[in-house]
Protein backbone atom coordinates (compact mmCIF):
# COMPACT_ATOMS: atom_id res chain seq x y z
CA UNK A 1 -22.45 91.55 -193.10
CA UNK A 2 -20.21 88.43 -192.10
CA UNK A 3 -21.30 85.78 -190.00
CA UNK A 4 -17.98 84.26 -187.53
CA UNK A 5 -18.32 81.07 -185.53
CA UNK A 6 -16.24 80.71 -182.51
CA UNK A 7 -15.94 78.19 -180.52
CA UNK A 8 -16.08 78.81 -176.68
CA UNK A 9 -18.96 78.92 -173.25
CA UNK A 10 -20.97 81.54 -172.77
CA UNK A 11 -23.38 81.41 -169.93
CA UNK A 12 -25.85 84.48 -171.43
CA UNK A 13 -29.02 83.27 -170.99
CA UNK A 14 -30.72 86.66 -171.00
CA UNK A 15 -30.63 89.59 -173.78
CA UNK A 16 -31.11 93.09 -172.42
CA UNK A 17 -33.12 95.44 -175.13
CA UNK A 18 -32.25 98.68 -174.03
CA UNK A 19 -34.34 101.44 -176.08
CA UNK A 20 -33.83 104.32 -173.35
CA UNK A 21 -31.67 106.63 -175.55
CA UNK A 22 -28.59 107.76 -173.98
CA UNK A 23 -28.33 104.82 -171.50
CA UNK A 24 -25.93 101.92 -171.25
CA UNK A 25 -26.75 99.38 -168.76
CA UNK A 26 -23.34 98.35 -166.61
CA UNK A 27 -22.28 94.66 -167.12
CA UNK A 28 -22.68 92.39 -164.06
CA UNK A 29 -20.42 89.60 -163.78
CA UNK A 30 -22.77 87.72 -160.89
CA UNK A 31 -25.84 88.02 -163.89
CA UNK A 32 -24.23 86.75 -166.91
CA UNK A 33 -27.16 88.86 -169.74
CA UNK A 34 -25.97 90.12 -173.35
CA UNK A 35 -26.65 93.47 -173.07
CA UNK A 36 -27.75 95.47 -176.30
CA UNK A 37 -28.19 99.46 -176.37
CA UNK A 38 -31.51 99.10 -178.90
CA UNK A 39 -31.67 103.06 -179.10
CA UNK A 40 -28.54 103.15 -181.00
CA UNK A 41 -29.03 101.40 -183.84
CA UNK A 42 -31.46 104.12 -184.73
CA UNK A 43 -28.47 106.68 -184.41
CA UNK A 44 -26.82 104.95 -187.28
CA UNK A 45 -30.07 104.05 -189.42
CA UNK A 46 -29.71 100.58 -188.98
CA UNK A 47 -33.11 98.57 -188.52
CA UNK A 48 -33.86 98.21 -185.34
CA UNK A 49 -36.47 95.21 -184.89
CA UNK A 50 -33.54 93.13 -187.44
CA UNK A 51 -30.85 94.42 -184.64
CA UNK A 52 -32.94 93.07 -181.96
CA UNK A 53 -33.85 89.77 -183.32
CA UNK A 54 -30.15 88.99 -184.68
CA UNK A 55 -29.01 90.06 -180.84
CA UNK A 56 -31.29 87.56 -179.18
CA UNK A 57 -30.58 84.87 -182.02
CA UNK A 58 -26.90 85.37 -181.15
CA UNK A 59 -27.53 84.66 -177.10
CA UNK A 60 -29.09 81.42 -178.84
CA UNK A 61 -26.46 80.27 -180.94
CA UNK A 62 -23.56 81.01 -177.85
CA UNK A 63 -25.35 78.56 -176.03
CA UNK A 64 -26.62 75.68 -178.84
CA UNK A 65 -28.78 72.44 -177.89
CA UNK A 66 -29.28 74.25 -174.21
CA UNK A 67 -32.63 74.39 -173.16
CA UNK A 68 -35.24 76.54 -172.93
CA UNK A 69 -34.23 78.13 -176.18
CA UNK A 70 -35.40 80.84 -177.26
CA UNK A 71 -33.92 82.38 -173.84
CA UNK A 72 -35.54 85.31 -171.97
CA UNK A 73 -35.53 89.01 -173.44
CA UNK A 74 -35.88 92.06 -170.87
CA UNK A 75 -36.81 95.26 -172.75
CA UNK A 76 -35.88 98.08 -170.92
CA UNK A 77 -38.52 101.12 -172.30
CA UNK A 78 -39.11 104.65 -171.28
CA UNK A 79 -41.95 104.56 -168.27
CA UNK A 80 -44.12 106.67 -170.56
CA UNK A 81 -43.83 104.06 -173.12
CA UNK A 82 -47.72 102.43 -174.14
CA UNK A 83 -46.93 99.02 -173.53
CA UNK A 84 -45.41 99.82 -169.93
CA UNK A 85 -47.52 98.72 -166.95
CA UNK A 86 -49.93 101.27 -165.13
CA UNK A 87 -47.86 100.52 -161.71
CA UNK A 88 -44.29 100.30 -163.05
CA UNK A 89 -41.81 100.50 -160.38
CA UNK A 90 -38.99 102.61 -161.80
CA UNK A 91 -39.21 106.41 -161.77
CA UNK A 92 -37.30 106.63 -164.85
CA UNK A 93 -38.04 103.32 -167.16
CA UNK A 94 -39.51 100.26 -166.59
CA UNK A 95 -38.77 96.48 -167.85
CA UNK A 96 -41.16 94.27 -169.95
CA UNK A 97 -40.33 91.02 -170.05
């Protein structure tokens, strides 16, 4: 891979993990998050913890010397997932932050 600089703000202070397969979460301009569809780097064999990490290290380096760094990671999982709370609120998936 390449790594590109750029210079510019971002206001991301949040990175989405979505691992529901199928499911792209709408962008919200009033809740600046980066947004990543985990589930699909498994479509194209890529490795999906490395795809995770290098999206929330990218949130970190939009925003560098900001604090609290690392920022906050939502993962968005399947409500039957093992790590989901007994009383999760969705009907369909559930976040873990």
């Amino acid at each position: 891979g390449v790594v590109e600089n750029h210079v510019g703000k971002h206001t991301e202070k949040v990175v989405y993990l979505n691992f529901i397969d199928g499911m792209t979460l709408e962008p919200n301009a009033n809740d600046q998050r980066f947004i990543v569809d985990a589930w699909a780097a498994g479509k194209f064999n890529l490795d999906v913890p490395k795809y995770c990490v290098t999206a929330a290290a990218t949130v970190e380096k939009l925003n560098p010397g900001q604090a609290p760094c690392p920022w906050k990671a939502v993962l968005i999982v399947p409500n039957d997932h093992p790590d989901v709370p007994k009383a999760a609120p969705a009907p369909e998936c559930c976040t873990i932050q």
